[in-house]
N, C-alpha and C. Protein backbone atom coordinates (compact mmCIF):
# COMPACT_ATOMS: atom_id res chain seq x y z
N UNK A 1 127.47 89.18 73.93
CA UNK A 1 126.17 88.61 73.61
C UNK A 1 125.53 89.49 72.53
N UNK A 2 124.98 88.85 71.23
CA UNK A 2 124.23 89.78 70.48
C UNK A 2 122.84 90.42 70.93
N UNK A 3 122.66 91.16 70.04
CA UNK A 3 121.43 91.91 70.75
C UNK A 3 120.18 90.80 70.98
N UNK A 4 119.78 90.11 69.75
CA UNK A 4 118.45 89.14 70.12
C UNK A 4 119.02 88.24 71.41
N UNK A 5 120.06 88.10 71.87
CA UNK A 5 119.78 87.14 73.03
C UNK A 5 120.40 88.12 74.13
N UNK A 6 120.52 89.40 74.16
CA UNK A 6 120.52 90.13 75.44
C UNK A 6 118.66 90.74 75.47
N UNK A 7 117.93 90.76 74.35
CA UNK A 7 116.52 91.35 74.46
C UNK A 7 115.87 89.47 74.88
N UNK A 8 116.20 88.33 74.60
CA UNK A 8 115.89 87.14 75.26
C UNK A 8 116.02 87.68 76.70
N UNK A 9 117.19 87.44 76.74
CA UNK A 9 117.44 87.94 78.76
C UNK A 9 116.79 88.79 79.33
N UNK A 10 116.48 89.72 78.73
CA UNK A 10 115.45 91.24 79.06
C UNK A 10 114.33 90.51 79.12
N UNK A 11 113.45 89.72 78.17
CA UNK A 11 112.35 88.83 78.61
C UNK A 11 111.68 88.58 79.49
N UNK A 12 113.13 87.30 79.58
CA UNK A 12 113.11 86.38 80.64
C UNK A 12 113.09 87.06 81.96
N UNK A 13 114.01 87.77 82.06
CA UNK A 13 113.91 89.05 83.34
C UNK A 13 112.17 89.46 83.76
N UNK A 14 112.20 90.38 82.52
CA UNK A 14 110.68 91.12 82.71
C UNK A 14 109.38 90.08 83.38
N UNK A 15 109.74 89.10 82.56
CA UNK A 15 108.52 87.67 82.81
C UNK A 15 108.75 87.48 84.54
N UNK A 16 109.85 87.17 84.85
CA UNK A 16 109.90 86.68 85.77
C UNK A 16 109.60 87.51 87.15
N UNK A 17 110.24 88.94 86.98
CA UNK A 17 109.41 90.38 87.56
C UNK A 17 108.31 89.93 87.77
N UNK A 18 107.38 89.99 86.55
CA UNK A 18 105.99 90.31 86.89
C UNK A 18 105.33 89.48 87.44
N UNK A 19 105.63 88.40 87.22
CA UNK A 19 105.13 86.61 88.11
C UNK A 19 105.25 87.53 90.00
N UNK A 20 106.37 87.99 89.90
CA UNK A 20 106.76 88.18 91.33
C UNK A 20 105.90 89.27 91.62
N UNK A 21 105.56 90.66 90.77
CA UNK A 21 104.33 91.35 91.13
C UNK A 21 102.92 91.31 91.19
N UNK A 22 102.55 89.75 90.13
CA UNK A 22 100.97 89.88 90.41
C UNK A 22 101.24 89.03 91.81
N UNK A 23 101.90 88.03 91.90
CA UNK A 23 101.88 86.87 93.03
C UNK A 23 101.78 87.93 94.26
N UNK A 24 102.76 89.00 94.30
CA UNK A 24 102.62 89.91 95.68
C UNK A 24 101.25 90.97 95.61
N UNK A 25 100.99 91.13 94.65
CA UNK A 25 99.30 92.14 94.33
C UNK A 25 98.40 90.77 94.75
N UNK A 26 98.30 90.14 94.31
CA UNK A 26 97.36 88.78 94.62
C UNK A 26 97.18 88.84 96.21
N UNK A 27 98.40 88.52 96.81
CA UNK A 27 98.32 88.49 98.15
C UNK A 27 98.08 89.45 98.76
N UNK A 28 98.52 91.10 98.74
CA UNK A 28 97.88 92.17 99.55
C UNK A 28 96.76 92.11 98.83
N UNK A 29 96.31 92.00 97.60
CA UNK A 29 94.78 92.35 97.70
C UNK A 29 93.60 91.35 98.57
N UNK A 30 94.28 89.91 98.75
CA UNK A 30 93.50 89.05 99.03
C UNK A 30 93.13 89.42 100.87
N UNK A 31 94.57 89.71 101.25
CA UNK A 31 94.64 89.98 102.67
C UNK A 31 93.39 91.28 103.16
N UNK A 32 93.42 92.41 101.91
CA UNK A 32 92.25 93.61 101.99
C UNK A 32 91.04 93.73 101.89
N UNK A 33 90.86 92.60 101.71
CA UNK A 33 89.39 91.77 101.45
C UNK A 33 88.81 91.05 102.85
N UNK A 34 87.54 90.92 103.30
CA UNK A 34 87.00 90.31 104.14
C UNK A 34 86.95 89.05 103.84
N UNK A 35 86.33 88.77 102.65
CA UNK A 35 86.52 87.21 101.97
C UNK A 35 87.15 86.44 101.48
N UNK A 36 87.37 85.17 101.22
CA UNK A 36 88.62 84.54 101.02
C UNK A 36 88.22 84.40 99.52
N UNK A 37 89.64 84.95 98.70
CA UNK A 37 89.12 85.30 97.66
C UNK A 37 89.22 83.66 97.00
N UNK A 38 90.69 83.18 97.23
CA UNK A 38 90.43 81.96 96.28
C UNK A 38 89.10 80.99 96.85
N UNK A 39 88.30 80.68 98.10
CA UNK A 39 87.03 80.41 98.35
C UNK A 39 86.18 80.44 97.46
N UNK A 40 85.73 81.75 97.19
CA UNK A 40 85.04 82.72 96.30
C UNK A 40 85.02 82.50 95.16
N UNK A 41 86.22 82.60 94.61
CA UNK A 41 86.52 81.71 92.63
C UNK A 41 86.22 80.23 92.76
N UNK A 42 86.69 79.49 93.90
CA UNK A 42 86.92 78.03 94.02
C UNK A 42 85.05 77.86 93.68
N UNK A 43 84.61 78.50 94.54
CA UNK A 43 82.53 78.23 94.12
C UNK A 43 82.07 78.60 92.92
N UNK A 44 83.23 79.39 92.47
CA UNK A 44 81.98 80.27 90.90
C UNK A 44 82.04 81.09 91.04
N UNK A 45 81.84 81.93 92.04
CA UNK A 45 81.75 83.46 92.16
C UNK A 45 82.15 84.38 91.19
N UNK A 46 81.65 84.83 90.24
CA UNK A 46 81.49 85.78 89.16
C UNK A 46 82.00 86.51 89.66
N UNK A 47 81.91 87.15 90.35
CA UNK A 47 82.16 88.76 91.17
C UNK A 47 83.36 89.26 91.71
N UNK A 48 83.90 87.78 92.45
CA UNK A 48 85.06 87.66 93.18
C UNK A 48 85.92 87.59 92.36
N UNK A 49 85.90 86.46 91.05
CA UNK A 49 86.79 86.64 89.75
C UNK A 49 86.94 87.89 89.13
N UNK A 50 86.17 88.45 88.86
CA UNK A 50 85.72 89.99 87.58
C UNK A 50 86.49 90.59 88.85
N UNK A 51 86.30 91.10 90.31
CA UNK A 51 87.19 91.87 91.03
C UNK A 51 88.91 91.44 90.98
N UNK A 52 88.88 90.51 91.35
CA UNK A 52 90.70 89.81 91.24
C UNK A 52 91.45 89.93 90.03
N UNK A 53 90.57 89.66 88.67
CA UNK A 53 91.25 89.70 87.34
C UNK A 53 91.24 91.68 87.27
N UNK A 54 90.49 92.03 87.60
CA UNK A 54 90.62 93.64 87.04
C UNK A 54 91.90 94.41 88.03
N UNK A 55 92.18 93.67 89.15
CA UNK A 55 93.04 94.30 89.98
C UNK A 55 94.52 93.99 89.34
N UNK A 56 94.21 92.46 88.79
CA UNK A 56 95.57 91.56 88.30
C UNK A 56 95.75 92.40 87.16
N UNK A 57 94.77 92.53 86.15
CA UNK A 57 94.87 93.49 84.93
C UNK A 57 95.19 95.04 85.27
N UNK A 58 94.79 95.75 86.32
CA UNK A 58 95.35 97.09 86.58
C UNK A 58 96.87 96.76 86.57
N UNK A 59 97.33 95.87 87.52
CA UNK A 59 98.98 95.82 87.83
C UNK A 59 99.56 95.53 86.72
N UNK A 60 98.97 94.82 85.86
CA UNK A 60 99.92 94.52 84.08
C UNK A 60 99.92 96.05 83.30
N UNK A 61 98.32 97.02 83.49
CA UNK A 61 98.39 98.06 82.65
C UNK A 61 100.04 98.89 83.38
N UNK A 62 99.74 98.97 84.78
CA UNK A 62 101.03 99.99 85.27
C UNK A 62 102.58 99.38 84.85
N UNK A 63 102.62 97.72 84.82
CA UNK A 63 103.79 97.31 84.92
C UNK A 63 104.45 97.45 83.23
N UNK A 64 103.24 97.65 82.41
CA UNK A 64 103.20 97.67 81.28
C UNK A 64 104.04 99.19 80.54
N UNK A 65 103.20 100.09 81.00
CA UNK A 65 103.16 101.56 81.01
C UNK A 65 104.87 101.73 81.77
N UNK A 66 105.34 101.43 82.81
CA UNK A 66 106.60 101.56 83.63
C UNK A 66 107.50 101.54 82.34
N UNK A 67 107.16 99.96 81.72
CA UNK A 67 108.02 99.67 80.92
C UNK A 67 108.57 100.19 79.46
N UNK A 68 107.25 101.29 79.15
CA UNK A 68 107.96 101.95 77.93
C UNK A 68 108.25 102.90 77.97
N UNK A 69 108.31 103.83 79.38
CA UNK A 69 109.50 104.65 80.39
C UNK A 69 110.71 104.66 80.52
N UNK A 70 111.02 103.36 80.84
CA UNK A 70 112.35 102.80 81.79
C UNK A 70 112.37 101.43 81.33
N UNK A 71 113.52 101.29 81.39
CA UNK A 71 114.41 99.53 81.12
C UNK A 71 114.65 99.10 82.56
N UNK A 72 114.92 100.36 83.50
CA UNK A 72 115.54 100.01 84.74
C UNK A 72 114.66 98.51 85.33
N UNK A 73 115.02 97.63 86.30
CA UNK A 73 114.06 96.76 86.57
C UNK A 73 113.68 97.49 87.83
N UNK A 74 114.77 97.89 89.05
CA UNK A 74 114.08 98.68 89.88
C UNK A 74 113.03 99.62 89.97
N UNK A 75 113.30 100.22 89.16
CA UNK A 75 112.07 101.07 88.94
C UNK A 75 110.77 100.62 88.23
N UNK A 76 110.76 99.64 87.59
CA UNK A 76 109.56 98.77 87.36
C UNK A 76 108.73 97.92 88.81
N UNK A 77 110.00 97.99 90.00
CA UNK A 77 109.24 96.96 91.16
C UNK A 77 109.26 98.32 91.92
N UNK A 78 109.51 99.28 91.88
CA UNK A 78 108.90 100.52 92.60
C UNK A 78 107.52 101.19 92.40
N UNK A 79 107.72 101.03 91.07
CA UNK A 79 106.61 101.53 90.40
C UNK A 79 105.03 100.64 90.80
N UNK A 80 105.71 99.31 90.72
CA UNK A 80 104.73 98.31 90.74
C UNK A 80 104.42 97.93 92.67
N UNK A 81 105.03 98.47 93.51
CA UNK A 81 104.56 98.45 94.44
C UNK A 81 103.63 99.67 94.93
N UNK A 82 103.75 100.92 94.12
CA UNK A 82 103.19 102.09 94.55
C UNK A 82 102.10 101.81 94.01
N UNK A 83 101.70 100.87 92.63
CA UNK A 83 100.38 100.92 92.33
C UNK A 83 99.51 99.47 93.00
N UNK A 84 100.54 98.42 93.56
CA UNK A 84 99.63 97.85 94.43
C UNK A 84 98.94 98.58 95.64
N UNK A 85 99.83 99.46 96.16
CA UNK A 85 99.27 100.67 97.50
C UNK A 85 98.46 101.38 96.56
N UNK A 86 98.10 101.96 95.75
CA UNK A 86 97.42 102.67 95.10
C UNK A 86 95.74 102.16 94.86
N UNK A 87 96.54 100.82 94.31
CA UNK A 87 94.78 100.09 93.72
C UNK A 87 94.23 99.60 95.30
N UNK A 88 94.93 99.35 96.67
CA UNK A 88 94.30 98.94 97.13
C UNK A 88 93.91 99.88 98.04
N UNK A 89 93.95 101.31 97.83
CA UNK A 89 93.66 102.98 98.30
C UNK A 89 92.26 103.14 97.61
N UNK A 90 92.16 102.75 96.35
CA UNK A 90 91.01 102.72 95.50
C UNK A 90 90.11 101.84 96.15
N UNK A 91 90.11 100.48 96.42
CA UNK A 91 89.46 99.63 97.20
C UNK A 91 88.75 100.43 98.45
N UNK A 92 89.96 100.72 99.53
CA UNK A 92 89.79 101.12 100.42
C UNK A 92 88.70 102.39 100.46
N UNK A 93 88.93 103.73 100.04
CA UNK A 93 88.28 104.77 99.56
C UNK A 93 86.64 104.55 98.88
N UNK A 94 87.06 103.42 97.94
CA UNK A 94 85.26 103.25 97.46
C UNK A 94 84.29 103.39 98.29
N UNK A 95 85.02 101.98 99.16
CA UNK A 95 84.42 101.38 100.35
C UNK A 95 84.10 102.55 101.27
N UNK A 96 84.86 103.31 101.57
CA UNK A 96 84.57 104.72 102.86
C UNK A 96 83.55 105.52 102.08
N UNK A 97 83.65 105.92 100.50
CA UNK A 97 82.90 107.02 100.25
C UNK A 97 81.33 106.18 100.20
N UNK A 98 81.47 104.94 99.98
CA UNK A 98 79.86 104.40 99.68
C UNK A 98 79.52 103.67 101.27
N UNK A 99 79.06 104.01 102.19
CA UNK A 99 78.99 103.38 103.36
C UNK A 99 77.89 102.69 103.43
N UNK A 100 76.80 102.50 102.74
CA UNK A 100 75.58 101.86 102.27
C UNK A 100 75.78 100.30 101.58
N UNK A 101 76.84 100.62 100.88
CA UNK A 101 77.39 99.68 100.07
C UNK A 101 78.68 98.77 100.51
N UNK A 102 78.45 97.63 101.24
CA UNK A 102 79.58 96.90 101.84
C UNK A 102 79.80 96.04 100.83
N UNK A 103 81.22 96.33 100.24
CA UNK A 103 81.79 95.78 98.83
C UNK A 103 82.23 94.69 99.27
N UNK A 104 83.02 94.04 100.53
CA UNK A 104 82.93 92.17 100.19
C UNK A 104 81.85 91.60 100.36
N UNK A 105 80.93 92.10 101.43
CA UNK A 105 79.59 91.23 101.42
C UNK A 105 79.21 91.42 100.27
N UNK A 106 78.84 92.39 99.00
CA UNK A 106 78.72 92.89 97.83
C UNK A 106 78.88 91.33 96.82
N UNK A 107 80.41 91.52 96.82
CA UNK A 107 81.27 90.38 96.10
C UNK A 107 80.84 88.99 96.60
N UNK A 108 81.23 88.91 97.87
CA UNK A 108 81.04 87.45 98.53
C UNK A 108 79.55 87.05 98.16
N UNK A 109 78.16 88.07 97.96
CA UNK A 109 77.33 87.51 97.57
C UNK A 109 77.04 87.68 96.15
N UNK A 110 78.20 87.67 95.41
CA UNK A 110 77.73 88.04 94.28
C UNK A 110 77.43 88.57 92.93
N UNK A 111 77.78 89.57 93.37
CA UNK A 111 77.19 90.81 92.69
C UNK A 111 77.75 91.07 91.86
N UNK A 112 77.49 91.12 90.41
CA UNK A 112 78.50 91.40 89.36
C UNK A 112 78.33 92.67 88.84
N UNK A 113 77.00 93.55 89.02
CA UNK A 113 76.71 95.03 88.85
C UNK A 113 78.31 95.90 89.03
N UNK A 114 78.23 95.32 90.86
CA UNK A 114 79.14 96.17 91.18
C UNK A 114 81.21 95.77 91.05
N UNK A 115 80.84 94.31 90.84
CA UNK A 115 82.12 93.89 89.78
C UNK A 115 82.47 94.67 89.11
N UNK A 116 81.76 95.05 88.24
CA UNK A 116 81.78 95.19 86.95
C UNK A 116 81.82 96.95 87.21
N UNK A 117 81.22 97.72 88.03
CA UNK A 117 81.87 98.92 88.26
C UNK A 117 82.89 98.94 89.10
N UNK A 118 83.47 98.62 89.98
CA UNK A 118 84.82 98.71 90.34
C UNK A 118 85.67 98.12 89.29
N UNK A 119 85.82 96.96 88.64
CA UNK A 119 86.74 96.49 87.68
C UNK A 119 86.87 98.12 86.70
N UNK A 120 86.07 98.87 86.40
CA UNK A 120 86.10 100.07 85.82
C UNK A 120 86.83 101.21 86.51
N UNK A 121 86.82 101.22 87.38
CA UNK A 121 87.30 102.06 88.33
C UNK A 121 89.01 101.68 88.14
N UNK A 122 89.32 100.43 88.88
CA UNK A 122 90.48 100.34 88.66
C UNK A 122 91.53 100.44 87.24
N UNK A 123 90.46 99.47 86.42
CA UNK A 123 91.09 100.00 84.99
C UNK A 123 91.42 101.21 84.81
N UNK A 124 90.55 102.24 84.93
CA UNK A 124 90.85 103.73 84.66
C UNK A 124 92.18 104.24 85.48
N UNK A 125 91.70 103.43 86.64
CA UNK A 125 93.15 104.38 87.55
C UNK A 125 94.53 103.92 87.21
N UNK A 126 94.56 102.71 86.73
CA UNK A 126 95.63 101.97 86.49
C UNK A 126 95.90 102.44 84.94
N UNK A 127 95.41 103.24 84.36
CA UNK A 127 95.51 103.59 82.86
C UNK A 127 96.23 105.23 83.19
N UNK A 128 95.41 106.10 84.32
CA UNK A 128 95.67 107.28 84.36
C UNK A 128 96.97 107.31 85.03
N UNK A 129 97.10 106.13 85.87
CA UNK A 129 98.95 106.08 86.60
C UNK A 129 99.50 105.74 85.72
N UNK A 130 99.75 104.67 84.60
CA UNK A 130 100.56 104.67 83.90
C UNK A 130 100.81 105.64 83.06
N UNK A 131 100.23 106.42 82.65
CA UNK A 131 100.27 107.94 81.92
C UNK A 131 101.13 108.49 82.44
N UNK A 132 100.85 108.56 84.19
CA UNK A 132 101.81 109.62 84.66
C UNK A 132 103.05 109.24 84.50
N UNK A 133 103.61 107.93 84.54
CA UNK A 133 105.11 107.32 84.32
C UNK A 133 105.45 107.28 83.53
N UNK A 134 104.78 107.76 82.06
CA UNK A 134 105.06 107.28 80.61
C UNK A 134 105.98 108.78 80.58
């Protein structure tokens, strides 16, 4: 096979990976949540979207970052499961250090303030893990 249609196959591969990592990030994050997230988008919910897309966007920065590391694919779905446990450690942790602040009632009613600082949060962490793999 020449090279442009073994880097096709590499693609097609990679594409199809990552379908399989946001679809599994989608679902543990949804399960870590009090609220039902597709509910939440299905009404409008600003908040609930801006949280789900920044988590979906952390897992592309790491799966991203893996990838100009390593070709391996294993190690791209290793990688990409340690930072679904990771981002949803970040979740978890917010939530414990701010006990004032109950982040799905937060979301579920709303709130795009604090959208919009956790979506920051994760970005960063998902920027500073891929560093470490680069």
């Amino acid at each position: 096979m020449n090279q442009f249609g073994l880097s096709l196959v590499n693609l097609g591969i990679g594409i199809v990976l990552l379908f399989i990592v946001l679809i599994a990030g989608y679902f543990v994050f949804s399960k870590i949540t009090r609220y039902n997230d597709n509910e939440e988008m299905a009404r409008g919910n600003e908040a609930a979207g801006i949280y789900m897309g920044s988590k979906m966007l952390g897992l592309c920065i790491i799966v991203g970052m893996v990838s100009f590391s390593t070709h391996a694919w294993l190690d791209m779905l290793i990688w990409s499961v340690i930072g679904i446990v990771i981002l949803s450690l970040v979740y978890i942790v917010f939530d414990w250090v701010t006990p004032r602040t109950k982040i799905c009632e937060e979301i579920a009613r709303g709130n795009v303030a604090l959208a919009q600082l956790l979506r920051s949060i994760i970005i960063g962490v998902s920027l500073v893990l891929g560093t470490f793999l680069m």
